[in-house]
C-alpha atoms as a PDB file:
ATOM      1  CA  UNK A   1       4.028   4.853  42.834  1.00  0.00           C
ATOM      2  CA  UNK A   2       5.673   3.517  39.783  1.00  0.00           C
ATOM      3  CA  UNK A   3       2.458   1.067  39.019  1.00  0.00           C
ATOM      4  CA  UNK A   4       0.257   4.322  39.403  1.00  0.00           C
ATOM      5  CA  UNK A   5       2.223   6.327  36.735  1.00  0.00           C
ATOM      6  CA  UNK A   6       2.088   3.274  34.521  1.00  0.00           C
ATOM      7  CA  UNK A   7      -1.453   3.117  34.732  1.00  0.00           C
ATOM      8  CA  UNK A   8      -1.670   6.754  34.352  1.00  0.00           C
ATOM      9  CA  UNK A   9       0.535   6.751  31.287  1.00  0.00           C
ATOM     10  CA  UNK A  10      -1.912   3.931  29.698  1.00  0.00           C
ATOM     11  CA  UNK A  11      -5.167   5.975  30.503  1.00  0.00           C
ATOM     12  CA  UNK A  12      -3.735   8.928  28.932  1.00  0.00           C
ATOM     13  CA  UNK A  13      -2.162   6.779  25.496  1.00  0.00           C
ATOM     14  CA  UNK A  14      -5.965   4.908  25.349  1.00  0.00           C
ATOM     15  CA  UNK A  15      -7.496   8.657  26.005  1.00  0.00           C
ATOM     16  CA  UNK A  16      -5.639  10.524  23.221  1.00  0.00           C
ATOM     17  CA  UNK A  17      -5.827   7.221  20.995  1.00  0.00           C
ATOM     18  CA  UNK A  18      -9.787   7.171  21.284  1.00  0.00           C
ATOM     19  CA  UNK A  19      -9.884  10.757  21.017  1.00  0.00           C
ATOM     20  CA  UNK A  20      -8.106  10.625  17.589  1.00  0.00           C
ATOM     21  CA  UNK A  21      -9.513   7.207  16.257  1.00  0.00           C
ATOM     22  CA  UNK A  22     -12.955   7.088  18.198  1.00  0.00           C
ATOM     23  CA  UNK A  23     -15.307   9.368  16.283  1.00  0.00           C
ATOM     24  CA  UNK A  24     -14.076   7.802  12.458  1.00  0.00           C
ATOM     25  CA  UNK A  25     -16.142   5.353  11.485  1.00  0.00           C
ATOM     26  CA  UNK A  26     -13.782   2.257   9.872  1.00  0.00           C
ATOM     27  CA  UNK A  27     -15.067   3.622   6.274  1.00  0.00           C
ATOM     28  CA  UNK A  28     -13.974   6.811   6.659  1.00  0.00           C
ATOM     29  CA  UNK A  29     -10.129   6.898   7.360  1.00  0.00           C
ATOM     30  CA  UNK A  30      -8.490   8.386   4.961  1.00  0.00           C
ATOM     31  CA  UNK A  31      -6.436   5.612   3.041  1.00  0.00           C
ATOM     32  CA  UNK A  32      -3.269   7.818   3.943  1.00  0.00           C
ATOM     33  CA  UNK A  33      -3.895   7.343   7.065  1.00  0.00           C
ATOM     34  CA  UNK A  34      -4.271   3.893   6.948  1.00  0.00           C
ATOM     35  CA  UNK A  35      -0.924   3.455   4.901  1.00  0.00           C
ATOM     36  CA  UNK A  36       0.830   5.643   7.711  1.00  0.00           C
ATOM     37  CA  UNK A  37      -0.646   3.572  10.590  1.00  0.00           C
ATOM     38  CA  UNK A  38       2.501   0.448  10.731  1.00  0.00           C
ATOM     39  CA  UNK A  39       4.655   3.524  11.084  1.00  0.00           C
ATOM     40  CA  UNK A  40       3.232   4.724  14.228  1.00  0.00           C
ATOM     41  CA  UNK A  41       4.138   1.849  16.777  1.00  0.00           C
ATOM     42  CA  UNK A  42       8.296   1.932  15.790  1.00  0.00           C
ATOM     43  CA  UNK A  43       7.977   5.543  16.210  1.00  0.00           C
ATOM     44  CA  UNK A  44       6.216   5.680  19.371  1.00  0.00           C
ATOM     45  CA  UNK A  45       8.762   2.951  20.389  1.00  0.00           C
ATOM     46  CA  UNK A  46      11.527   5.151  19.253  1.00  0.00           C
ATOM     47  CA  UNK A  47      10.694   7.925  20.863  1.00  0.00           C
ATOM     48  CA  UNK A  48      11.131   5.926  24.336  1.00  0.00           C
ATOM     49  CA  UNK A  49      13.891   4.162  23.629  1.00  0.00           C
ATOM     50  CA  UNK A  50      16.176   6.495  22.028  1.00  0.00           C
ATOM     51  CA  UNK A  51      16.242   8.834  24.942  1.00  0.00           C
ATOM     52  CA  UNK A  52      17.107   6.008  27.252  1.00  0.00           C
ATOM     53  CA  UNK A  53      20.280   4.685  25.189  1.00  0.00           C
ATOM     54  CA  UNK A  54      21.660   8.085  24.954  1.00  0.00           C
ATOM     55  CA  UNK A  55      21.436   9.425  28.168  1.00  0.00           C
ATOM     56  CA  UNK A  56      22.007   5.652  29.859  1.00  0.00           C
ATOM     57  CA  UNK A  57      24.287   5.611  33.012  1.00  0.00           C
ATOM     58  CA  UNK A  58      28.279   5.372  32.382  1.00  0.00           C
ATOM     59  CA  UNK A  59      29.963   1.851  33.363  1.00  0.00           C
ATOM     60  CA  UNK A  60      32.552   2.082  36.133  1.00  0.00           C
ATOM     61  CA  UNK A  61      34.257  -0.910  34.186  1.00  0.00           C
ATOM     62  CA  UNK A  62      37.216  -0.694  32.471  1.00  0.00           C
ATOM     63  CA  UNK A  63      35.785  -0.328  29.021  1.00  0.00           C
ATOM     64  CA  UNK A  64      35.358   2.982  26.631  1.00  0.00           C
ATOM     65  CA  UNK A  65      33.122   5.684  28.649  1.00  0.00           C
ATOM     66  CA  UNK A  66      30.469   5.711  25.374  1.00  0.00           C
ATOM     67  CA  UNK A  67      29.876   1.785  25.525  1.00  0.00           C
ATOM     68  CA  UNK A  68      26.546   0.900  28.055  1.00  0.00           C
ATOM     69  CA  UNK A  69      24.729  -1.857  28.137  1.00  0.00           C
ATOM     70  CA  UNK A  70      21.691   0.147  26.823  1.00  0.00           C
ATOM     71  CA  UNK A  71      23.748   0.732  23.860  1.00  0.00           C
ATOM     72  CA  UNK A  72      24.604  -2.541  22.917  1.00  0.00           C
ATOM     73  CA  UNK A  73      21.148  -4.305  23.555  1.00  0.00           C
ATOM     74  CA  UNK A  74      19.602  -1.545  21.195  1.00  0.00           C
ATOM     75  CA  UNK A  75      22.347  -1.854  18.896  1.00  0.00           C
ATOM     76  CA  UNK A  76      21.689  -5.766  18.953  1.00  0.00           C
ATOM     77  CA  UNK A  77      17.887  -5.113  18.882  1.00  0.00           C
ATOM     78  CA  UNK A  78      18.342  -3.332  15.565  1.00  0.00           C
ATOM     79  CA  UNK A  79      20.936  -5.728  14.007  1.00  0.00           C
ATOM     80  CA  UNK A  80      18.673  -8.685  14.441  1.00  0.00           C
ATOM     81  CA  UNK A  81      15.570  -6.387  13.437  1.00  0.00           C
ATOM     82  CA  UNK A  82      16.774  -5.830  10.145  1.00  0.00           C
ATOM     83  CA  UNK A  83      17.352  -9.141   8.946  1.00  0.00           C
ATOM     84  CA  UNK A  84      14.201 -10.963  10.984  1.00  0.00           C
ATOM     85  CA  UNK A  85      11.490  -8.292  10.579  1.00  0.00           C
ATOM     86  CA  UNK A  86       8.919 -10.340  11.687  1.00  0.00           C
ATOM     87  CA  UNK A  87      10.452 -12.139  14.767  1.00  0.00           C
ATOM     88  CA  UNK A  88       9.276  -9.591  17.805  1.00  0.00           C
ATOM     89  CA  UNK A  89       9.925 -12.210  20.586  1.00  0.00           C
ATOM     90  CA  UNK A  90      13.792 -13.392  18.724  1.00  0.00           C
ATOM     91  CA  UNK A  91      14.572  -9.407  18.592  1.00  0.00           C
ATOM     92  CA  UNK A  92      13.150  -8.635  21.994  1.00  0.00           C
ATOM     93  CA  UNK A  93      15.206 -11.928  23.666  1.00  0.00           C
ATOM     94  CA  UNK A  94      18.498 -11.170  21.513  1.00  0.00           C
ATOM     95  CA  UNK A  95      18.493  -7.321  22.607  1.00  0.00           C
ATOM     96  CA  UNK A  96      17.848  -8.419  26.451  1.00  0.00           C
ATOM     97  CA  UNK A  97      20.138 -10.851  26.340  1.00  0.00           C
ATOM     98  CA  UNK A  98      23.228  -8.668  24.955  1.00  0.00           C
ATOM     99  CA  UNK A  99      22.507  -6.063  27.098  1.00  0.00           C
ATOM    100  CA  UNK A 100      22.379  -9.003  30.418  1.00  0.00           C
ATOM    101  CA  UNK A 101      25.700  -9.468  28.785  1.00  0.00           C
ATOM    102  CA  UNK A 102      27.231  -6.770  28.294  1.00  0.00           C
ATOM    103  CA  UNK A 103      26.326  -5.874  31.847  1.00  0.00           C
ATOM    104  CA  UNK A 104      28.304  -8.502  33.304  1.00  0.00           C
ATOM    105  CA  UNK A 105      31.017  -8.092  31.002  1.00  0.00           C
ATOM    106  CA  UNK A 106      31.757  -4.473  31.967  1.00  0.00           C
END
């Protein structure tokens, strides 16, 4: 079921992407578009992550009730974001890792 709603998910993201993008021929978007465009995958990615920090499960450990995993992997994520912005892989590795961590730890 979950590998369904994945593919679901895609075919309605390439759907409303085409939709958008599909009839413009490459000459014709508007240059504010184009300046807007490295904006749209961070927000799109913030829109599914942000959610999923806040509202992450509580530990059961003995640490404070607001500190998850989720928290610190995104926090960790953004740290390592802002001083390698053009590292993907380093920033995707460091956040998994300190949330693996962090895991264990509480």
């Amino acid at each position: 079921m979950t590998l369904v709603t994945i593919a679901l998910m895609g075919a309605v993201t390439f759907a409303v992407r085409i939709a958008f993008f599909g009839p413009l021929q490459p000459s014709s978007i508007s240059p504010r578009i184009e300046q807007a465009l490295p904006y749209v995958m961070p927000a799109v990615l913030m829109a599914i992550i942000v959610p999923s920090v806040l509202l992450a499960p509580k530990t059961d450990g003995g640490g404070p009730s607001w500190l998850t995993p989720y928290l610190v992997g995104a926090l960790v994520g953004f740290a390592v974001g802002a001083v390698r912005r053009d590292s993907f892989f380093l920033v995707f590795a460091s956040s998994v890792a300190a949330f693996a961590l962090t895991g264990l730890a509480l």
